[in-house]
Each structure stands twice: as structure tokens, then as C-alpha cells.
N, C-alpha and C. Protein backbone atom coordinates (compact mmCIF):
# COMPACT_ATOMS: atom_id res chain seq x y z
N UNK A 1 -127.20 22.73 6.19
CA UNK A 1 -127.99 22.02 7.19
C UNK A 1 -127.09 21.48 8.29
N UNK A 2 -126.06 20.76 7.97
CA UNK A 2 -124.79 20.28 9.00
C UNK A 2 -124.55 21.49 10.20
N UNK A 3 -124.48 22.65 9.42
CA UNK A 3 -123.93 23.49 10.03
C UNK A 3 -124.98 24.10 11.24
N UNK A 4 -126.10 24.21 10.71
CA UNK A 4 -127.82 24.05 12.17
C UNK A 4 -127.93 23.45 12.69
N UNK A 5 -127.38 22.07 12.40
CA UNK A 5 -127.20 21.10 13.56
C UNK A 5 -126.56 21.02 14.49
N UNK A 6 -124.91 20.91 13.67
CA UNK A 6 -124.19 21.41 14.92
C UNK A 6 -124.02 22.60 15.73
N UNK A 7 -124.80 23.77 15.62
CA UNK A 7 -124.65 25.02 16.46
C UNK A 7 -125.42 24.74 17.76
N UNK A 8 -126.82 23.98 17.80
CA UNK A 8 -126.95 23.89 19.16
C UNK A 8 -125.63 22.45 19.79
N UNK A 9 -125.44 21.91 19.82
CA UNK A 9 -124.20 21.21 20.34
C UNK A 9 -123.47 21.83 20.65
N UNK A 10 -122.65 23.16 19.80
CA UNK A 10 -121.73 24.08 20.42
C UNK A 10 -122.27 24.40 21.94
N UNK A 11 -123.32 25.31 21.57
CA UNK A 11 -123.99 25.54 22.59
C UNK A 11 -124.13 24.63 23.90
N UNK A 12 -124.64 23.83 23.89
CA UNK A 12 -124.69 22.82 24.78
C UNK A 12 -122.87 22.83 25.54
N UNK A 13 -122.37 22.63 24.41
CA UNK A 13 -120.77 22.47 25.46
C UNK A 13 -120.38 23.22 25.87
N UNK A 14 -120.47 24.33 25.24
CA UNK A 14 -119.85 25.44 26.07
C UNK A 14 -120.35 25.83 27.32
N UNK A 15 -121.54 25.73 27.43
CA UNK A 15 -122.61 26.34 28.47
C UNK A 15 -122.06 24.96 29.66
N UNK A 16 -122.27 23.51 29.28
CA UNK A 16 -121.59 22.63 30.11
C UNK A 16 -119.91 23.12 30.79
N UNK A 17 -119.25 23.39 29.81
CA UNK A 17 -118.06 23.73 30.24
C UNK A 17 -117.49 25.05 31.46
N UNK A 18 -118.77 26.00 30.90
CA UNK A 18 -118.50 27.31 31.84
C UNK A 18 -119.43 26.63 33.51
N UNK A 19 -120.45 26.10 33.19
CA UNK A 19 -121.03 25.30 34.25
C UNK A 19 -119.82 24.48 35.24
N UNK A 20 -119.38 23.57 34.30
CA UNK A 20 -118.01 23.10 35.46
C UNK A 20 -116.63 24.23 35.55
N UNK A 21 -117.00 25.03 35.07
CA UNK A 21 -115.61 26.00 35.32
C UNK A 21 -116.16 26.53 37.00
N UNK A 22 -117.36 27.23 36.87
CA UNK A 22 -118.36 27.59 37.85
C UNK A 22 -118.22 26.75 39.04
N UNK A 23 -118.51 25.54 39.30
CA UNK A 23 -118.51 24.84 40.12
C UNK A 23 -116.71 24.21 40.87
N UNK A 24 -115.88 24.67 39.91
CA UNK A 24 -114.61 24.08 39.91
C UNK A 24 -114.48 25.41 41.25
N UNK A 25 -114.86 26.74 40.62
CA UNK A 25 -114.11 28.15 41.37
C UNK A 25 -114.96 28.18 42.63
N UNK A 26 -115.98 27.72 42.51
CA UNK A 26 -117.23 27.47 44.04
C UNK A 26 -116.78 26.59 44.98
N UNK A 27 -115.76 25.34 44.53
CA UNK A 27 -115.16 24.84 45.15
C UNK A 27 -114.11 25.47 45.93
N UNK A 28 -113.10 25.75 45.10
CA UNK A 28 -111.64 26.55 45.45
C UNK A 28 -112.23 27.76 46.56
N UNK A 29 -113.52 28.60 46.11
CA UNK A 29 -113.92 29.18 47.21
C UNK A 29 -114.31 28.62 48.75
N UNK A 30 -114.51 27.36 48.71
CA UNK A 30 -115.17 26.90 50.02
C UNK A 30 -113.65 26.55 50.64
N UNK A 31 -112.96 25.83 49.69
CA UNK A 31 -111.21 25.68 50.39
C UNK A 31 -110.76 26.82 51.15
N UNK A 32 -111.38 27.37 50.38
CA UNK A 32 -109.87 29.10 50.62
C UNK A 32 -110.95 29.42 52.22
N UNK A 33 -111.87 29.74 52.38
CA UNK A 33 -112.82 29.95 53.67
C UNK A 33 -112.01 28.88 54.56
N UNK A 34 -112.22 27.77 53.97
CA UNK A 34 -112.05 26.79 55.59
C UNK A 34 -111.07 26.54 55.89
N UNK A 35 -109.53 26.79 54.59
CA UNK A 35 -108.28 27.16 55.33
C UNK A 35 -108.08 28.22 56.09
N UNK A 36 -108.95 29.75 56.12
CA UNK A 36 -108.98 30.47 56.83
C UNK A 36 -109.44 30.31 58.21
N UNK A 37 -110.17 29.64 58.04
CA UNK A 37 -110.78 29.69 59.44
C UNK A 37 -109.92 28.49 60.90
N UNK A 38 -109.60 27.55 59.71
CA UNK A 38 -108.39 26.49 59.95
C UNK A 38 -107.12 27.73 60.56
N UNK A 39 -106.91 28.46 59.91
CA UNK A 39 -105.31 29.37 60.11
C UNK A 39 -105.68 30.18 60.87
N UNK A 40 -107.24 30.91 61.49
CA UNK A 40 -107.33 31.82 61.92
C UNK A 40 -107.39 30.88 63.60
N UNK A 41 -108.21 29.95 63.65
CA UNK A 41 -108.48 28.94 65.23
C UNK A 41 -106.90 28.81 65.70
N UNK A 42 -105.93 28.41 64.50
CA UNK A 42 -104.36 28.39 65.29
C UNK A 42 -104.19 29.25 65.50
N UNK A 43 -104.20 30.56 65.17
CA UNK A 43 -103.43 31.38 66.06
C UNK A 43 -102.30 31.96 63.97
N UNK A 44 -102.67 31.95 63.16
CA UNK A 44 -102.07 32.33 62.06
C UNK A 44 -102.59 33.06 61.40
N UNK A 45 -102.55 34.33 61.88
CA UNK A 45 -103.64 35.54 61.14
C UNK A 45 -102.83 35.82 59.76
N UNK A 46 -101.64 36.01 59.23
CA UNK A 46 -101.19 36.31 58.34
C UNK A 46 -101.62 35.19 57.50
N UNK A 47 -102.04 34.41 57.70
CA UNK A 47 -102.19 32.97 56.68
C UNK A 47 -104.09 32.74 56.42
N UNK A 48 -104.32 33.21 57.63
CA UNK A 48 -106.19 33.34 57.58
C UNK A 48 -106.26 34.48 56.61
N UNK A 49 -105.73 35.55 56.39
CA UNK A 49 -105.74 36.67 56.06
C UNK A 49 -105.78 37.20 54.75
N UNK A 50 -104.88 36.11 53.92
CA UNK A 50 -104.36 35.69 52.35
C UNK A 50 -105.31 35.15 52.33
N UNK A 51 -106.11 34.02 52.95
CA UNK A 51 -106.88 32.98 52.16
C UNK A 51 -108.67 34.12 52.12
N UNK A 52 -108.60 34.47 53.42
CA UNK A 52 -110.01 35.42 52.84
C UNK A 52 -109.65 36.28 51.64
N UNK A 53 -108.56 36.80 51.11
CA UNK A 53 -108.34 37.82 50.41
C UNK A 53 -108.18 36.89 49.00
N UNK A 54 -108.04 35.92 49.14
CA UNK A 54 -108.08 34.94 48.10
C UNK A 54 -109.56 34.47 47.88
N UNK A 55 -110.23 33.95 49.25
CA UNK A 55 -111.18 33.64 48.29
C UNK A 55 -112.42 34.95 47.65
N UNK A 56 -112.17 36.20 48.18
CA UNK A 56 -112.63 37.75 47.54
C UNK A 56 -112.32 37.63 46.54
N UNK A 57 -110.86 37.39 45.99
CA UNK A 57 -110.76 37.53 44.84
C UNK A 57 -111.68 36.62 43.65
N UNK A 58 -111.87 35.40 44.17
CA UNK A 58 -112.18 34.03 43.45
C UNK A 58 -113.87 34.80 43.35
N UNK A 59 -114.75 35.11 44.56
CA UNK A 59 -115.50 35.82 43.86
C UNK A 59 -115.97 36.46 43.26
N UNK A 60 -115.15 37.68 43.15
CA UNK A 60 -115.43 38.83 42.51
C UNK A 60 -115.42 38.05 40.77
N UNK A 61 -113.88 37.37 40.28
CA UNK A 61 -114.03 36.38 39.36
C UNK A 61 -114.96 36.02 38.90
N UNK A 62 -116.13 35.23 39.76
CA UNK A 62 -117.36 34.73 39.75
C UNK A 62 -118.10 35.45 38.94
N UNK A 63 -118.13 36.47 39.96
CA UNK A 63 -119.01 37.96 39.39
C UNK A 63 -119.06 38.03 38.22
N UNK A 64 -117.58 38.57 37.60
CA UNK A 64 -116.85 39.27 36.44
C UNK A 64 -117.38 38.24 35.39
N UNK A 65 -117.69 36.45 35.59
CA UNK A 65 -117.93 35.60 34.64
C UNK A 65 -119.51 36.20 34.21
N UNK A 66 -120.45 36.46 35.34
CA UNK A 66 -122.23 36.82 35.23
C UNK A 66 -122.18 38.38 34.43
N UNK A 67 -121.18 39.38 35.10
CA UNK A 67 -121.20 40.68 34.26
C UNK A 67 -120.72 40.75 32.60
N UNK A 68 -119.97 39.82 32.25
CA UNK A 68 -119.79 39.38 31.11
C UNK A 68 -120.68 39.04 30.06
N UNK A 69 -121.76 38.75 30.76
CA UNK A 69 -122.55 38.38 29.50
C UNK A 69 -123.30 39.43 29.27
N UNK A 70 -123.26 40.45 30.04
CA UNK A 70 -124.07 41.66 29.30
C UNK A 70 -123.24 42.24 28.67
N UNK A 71 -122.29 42.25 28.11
CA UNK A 71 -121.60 43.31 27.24
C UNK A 71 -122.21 42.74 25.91
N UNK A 72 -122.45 43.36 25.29
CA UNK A 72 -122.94 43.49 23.84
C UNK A 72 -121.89 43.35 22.66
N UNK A 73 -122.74 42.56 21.87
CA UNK A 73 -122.35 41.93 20.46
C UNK A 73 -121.91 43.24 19.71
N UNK A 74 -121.35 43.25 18.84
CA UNK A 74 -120.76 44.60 17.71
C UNK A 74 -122.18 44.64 17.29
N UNK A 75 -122.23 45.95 16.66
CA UNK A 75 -122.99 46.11 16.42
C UNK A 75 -122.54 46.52 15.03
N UNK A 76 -124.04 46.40 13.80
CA UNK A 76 -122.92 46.14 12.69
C UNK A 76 -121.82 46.93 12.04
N UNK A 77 -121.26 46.35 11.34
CA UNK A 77 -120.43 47.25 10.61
C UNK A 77 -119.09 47.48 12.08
N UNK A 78 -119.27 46.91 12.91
CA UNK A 78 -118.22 46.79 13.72
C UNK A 78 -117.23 45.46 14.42
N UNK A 79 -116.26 45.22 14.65
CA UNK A 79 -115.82 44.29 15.35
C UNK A 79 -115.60 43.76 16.66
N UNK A 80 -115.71 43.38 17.58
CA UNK A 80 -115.49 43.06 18.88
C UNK A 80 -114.33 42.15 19.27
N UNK A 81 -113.52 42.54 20.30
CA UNK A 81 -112.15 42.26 20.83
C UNK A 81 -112.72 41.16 22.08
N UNK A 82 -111.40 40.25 22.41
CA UNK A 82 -111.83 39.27 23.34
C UNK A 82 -112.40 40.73 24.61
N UNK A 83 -113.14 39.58 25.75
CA UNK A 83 -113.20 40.27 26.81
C UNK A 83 -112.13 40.03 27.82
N UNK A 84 -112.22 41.44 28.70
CA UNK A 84 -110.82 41.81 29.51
C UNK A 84 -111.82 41.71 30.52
N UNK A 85 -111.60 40.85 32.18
CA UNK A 85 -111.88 41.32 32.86
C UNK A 85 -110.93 41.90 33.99
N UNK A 86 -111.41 42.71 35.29
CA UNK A 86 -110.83 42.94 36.14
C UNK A 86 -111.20 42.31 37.43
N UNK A 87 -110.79 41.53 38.12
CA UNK A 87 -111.63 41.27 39.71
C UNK A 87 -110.57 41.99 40.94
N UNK A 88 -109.83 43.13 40.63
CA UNK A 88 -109.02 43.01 41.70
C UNK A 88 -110.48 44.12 42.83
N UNK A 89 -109.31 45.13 43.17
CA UNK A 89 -110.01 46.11 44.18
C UNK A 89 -109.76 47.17 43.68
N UNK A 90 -109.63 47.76 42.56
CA UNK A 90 -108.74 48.89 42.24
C UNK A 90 -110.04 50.02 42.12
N UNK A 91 -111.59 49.31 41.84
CA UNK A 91 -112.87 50.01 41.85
C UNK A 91 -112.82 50.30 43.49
N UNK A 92 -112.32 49.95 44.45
CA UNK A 92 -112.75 49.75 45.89
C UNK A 92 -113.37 48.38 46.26
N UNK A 93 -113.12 47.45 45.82
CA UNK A 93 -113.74 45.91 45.88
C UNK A 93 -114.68 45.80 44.75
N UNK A 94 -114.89 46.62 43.50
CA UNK A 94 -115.74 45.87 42.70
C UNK A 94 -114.81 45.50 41.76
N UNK A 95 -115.76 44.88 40.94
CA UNK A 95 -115.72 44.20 39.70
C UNK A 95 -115.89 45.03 38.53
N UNK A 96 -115.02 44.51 37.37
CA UNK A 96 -115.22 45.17 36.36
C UNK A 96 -115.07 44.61 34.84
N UNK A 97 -115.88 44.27 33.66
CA UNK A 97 -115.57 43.50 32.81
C UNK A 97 -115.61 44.91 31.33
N UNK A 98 -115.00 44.40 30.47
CA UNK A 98 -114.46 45.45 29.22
C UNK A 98 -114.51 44.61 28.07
N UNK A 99 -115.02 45.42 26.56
CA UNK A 99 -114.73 44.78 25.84
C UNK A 99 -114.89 45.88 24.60
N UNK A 100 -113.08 45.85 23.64
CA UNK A 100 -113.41 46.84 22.85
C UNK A 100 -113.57 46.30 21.50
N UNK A 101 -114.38 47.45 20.87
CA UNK A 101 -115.07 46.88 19.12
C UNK A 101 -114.15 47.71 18.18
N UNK A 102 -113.81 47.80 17.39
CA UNK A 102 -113.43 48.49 16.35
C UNK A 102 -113.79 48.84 15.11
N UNK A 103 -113.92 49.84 14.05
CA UNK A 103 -114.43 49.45 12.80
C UNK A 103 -113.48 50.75 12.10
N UNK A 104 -112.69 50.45 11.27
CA UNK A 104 -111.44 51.10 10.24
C UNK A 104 -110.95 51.64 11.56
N UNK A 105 -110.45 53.08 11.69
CA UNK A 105 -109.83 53.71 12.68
C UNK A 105 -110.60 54.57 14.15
N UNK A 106 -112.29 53.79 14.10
CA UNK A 106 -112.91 54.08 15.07
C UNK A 106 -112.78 52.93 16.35
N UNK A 107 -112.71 53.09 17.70
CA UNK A 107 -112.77 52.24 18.76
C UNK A 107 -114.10 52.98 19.37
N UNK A 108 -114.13 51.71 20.46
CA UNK A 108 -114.88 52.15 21.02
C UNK A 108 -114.95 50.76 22.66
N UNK A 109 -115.30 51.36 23.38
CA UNK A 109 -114.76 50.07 25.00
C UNK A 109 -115.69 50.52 25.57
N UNK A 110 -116.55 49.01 25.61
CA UNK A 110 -117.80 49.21 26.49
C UNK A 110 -117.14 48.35 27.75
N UNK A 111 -117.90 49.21 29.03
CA UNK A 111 -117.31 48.38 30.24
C UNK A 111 -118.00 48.65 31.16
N UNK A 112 -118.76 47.50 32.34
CA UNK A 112 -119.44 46.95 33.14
C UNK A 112 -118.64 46.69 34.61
N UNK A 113 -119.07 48.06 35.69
CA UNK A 113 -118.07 48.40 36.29
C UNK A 113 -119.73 47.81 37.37
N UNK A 114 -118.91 46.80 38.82
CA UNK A 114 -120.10 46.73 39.82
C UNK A 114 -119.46 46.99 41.20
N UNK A 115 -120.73 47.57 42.03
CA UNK A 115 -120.52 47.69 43.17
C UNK A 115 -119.28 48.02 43.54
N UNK A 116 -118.79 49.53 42.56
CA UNK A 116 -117.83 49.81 42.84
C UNK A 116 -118.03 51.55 44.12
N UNK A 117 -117.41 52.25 44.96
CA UNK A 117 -117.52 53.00 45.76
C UNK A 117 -118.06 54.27 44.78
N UNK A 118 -117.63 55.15 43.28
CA UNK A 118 -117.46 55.55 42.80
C UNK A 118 -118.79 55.70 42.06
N UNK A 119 -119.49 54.85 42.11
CA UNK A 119 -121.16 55.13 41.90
C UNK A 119 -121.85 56.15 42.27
N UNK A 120 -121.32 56.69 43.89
CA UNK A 120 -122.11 57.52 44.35
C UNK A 120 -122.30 58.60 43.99
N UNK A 121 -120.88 58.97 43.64
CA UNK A 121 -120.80 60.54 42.89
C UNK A 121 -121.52 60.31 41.59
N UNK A 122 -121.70 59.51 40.73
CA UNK A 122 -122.68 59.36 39.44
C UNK A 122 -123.97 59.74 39.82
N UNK A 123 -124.25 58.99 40.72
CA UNK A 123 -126.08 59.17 41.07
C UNK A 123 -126.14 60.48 41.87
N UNK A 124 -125.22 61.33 41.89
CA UNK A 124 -125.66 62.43 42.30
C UNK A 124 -125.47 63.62 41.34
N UNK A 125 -124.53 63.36 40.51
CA UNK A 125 -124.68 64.31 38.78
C UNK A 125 -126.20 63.60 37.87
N UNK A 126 -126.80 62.40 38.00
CA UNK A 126 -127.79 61.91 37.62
C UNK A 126 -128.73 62.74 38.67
N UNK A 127 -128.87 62.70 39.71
CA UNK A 127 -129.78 63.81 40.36
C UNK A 127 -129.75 65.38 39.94
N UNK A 128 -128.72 65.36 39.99
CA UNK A 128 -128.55 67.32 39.51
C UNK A 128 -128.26 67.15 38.37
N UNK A 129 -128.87 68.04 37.53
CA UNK A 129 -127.90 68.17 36.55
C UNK A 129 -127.04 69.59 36.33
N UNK A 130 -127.23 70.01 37.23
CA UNK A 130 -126.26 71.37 37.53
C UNK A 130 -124.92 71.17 37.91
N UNK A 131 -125.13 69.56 38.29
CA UNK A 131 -123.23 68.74 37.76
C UNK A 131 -122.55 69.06 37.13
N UNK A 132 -123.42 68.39 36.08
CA UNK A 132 -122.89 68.29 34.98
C UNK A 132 -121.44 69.51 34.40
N UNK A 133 -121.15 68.91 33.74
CA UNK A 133 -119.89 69.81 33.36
C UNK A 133 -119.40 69.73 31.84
N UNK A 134 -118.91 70.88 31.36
CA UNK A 134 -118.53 70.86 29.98
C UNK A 134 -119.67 70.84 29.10
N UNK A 135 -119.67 70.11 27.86
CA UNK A 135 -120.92 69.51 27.33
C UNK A 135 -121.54 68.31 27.50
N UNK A 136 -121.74 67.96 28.61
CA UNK A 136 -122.27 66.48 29.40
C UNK A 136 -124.03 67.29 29.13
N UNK A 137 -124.44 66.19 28.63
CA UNK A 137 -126.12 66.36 28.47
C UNK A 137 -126.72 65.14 29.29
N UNK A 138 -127.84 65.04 29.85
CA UNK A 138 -128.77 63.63 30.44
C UNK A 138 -129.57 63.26 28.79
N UNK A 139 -129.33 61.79 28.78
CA UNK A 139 -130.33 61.18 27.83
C UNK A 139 -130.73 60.33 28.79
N UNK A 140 -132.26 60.11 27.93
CA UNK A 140 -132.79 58.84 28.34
C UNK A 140 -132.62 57.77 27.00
N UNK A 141 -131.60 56.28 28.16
CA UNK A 141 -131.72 55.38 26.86
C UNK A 141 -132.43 54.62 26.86
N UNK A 142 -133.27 54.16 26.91
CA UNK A 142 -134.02 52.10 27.08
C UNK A 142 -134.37 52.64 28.85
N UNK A 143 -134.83 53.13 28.52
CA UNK A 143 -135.55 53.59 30.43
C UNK A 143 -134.67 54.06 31.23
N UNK A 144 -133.04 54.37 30.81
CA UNK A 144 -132.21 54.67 31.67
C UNK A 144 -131.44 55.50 31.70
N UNK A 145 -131.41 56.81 32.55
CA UNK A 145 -130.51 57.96 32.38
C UNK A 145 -129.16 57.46 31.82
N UNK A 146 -128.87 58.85 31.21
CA UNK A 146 -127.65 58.50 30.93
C UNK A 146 -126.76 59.95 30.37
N UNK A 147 -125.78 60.26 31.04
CA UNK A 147 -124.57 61.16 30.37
C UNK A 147 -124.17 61.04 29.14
N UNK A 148 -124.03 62.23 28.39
CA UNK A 148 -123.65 61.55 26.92
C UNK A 148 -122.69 62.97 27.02
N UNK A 149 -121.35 62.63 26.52
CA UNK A 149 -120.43 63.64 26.53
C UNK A 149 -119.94 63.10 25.08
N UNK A 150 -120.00 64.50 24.48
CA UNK A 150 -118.84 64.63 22.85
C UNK A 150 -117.83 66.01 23.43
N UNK A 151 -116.23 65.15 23.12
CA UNK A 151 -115.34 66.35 23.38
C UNK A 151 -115.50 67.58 22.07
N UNK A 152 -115.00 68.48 22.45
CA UNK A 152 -114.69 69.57 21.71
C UNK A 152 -114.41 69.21 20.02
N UNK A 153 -113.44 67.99 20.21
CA UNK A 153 -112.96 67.73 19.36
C UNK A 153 -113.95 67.22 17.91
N UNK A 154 -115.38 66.66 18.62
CA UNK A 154 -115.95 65.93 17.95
C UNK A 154 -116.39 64.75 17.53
N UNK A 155 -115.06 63.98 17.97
CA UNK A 155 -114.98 62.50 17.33
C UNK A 155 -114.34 61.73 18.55
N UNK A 156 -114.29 62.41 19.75
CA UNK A 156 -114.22 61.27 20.89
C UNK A 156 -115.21 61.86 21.89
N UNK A 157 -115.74 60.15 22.88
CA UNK A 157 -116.73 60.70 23.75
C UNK A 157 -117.17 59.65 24.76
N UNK A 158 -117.99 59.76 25.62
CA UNK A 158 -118.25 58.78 26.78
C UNK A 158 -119.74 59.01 26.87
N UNK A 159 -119.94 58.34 27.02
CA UNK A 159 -121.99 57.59 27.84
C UNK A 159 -121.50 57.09 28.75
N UNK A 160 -122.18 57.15 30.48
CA UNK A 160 -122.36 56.59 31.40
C UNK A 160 -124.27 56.12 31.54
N UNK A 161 -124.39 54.74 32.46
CA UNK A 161 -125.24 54.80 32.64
C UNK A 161 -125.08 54.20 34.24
N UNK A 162 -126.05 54.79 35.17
CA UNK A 162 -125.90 53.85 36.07
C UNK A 162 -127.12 52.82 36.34
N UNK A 163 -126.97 51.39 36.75
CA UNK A 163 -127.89 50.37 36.31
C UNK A 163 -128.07 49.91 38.24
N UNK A 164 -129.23 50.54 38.15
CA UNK A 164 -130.07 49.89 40.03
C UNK A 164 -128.97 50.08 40.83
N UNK A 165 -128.56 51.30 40.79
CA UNK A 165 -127.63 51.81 41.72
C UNK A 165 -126.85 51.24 42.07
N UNK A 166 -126.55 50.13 41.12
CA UNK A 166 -125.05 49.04 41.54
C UNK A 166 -124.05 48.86 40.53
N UNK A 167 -124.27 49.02 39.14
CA UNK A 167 -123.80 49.07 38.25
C UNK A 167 -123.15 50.23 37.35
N UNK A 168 -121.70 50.43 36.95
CA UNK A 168 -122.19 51.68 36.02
C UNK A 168 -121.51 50.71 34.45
N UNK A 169 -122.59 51.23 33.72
CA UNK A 169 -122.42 51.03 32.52
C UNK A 169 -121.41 52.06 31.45
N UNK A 170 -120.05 51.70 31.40
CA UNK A 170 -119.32 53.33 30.15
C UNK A 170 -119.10 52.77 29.11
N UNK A 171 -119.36 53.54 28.60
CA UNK A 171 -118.92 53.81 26.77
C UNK A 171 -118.10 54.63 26.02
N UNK A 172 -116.67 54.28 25.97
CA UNK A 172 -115.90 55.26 25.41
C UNK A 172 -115.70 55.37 24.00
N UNK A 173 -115.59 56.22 23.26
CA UNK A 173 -115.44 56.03 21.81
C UNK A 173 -114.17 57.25 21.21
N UNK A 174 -113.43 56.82 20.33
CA UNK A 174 -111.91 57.35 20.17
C UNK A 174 -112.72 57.58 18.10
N UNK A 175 -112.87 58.43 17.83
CA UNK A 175 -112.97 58.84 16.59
C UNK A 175 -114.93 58.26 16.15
N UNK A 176 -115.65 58.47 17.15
CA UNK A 176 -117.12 58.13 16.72
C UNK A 176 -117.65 59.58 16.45
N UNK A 177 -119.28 58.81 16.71
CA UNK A 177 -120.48 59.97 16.85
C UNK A 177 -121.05 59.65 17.85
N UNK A 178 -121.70 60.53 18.60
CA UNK A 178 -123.05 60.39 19.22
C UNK A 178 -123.64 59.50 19.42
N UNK A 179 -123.83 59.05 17.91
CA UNK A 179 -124.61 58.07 17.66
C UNK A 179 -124.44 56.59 17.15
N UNK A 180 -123.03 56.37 17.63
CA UNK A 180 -121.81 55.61 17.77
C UNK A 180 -122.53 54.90 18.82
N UNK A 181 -122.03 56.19 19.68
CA UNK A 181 -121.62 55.80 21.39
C UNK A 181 -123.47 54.89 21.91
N UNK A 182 -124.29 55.22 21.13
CA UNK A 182 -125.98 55.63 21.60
C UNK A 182 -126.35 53.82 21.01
N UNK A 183 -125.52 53.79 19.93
CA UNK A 183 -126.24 52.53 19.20
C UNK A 183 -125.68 51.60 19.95
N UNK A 184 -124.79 51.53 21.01
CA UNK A 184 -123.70 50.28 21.42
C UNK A 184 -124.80 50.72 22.53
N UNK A 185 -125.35 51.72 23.20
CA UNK A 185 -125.61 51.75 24.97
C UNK A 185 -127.08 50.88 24.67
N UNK A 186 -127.72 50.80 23.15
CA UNK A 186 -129.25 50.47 23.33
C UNK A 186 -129.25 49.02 23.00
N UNK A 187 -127.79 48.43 22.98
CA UNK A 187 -127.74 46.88 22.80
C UNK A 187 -127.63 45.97 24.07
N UNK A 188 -127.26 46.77 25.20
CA UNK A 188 -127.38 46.30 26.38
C UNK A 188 -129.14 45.52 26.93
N UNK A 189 -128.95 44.63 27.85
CA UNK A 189 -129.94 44.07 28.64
C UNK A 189 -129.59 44.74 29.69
N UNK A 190 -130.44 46.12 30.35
CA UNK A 190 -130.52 46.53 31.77
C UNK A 190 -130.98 46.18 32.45
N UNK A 191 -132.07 45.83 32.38
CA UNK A 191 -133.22 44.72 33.07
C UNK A 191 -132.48 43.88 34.13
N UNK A 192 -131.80 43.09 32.69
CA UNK A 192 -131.46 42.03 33.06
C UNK A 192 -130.12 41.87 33.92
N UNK A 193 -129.61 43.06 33.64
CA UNK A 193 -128.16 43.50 34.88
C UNK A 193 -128.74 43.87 35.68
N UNK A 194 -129.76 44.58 36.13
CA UNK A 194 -129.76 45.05 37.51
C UNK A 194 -130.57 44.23 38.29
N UNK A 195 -130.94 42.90 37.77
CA UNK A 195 -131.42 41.63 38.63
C UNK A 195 -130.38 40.56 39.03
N UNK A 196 -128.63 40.89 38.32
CA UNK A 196 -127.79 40.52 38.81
C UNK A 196 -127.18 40.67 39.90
N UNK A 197 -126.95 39.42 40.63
CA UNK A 197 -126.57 39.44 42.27
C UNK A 197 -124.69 39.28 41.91
């Protein structure tokens, strides 16, 4: 009973805590703008220049905290690794959050790639499928196309999905099945990512 009690309290703090983390980086973002604009009125473009590129970064951050919560719980019989995110530009200015599960000598890295340039070519192998290449098949998962590739080998493979043309959802798996890769893509909230700003 102790232990039902205290789980909503966890709750409560943590959710308080990421709340002032939130508001701490919303701050640092309004700094980093108005030293720019401060450095850009003098006449200091190299110094306006860092601080916009600073506060890009602090958002994308932002982002990477909201894309985070859609990555999905293990599913059973598996484990889940902290989450990795990325906010640089290396997508072309998006964002990108990762998180891998394990179970004996199977992996598997689900990862929540946004508004990255690299979308486009997806939604156009999702239009054709005369794309497609190798043994890449279209599934439908939870209402949402999706690539499902098994290598040659058998036991490694990738699911893409793309989510409201802003998101791509991958799934890599290093010694699975099919149906590995299928049970991790139907634990996702799509819905609920592609109403993410």
C-alpha cells in the first residue's frame, strides 16, 4: 500500500521538475535572442550570430525533451537503455531522440527523427512503391505506412514510418524478427506525435 501511495508523488515531482527544467531553457532562450539582437544593433555580427545559433540549439533541445516521450516502453521480455538525444543539425536542423532495448543478444534502437530535410525522399518511396529496393515491403501499422526490411541474413532489419510528414519514426533490430521490429512500431502514440509542434 506505501508503495501506491507514494507513486503518484513520484509523479507529481518529476513532472514539476521537467516543468522548471522547461521554463529554466525558455528563459536561456529569450537571453540568447536579446543578446543577439543587442550584438547585432552594435555592429557585432560574429557575436549576434553564436547567440541565434545558440538559442536554435536550446530549441531544438526543447523539441528533443516533447519527442521523447513518444519512444516506447520495452516491450516485454525486453529491456530499455537510457534515452540519447540529438539537437544538433546533422538531420539538416532537425531533431532527433533514440532509445535502445535489449533482450539476451537481440538489440534493437527505436528513434524519432523531426523535421529533418531527408523526409522527402521517404514520402516518395511511400508513394511508389517501385522504390522500394531489395526486400523492402509497405505495411500498414496502427493507420500508418510503413517499410519493413529483413536483410538476407534474417535476423537484422529496419521499419520506417513517416508520421504527418514531419516525423520519421526507425526501427533497427541487430539479431530479431519481423515481428520484433512490428511489436516495438505498434507501441508508439502516432496520433499523438503528429499533433506535436
Amino acid at each position: 500500500m506505501k508503495t501506491r501511495r507514494a507513486w503518484p508523488a513520484r509523479i507529481i515531482l518529476a513532472a514539476a521538475l521537467l516543468w522548471l527544467a522547461g521554463a529554466a531553457r525558455a528563459d536561456d532562450i529569450k537571453d540568447a535572442i536579446t543578446e543577439a539582437l543587442r550584438a547585432y544593433e552594435a555592429g557585432e555580427y560574429t557575436t549576434a550570430a553564436g547567440q541565434l545559433d545558440y538559442a536554435a540549439q536550446l530549441v531544438r533541445q526543447l523539441k528533443g525533451g516533447r519527442l521523447e516521450a513518444f519512444l516506447p516502453q520495452p516491450v516485454a521480455g525486453w529491456t530499455g537503455a537510457k534515452t540519447e538525444m540529438n539537437a544538433t543539425s546533422m538531420f539538416g536542423g532537425g531533431t532527433s531522440v533514440e532509445r535502445a532495448y535489449t533482450k539476451l543478444d537481440s538489440r534493437i534502437t527505436v528513434q524519432i527523427i523531426g523535421d529533418a530535410p531527408m523526409l522527402q525522399g521517404l514520402l516518395m518511396m511511400f508513394g511508389n512503391p517501385a522504390m522500394l529496393q531489395g526486400n523492402a515491403k509497405l505495411q500498414t501499422i496502427k493507420g500508418q505506412r510503413a517499410i519493413v526490411q529483413i536483410e538476407p541474413n534474417g535476423t537484422d532489419g529496419e521499419l520506417s514510418i513517416v508520421v504527418g510528414q514531419r516525423f520519421l519514426v526507425k526501427i533497427n533490430g541487430n539479431r530479431v524478427s519481423r515481428d520484433d521490429l512490428i511489436a516495438f512500431a505498434q507501441t508508439i502514440d502516432y496520433e499523438g506525435l503528429a499533433k506535436t509542434n
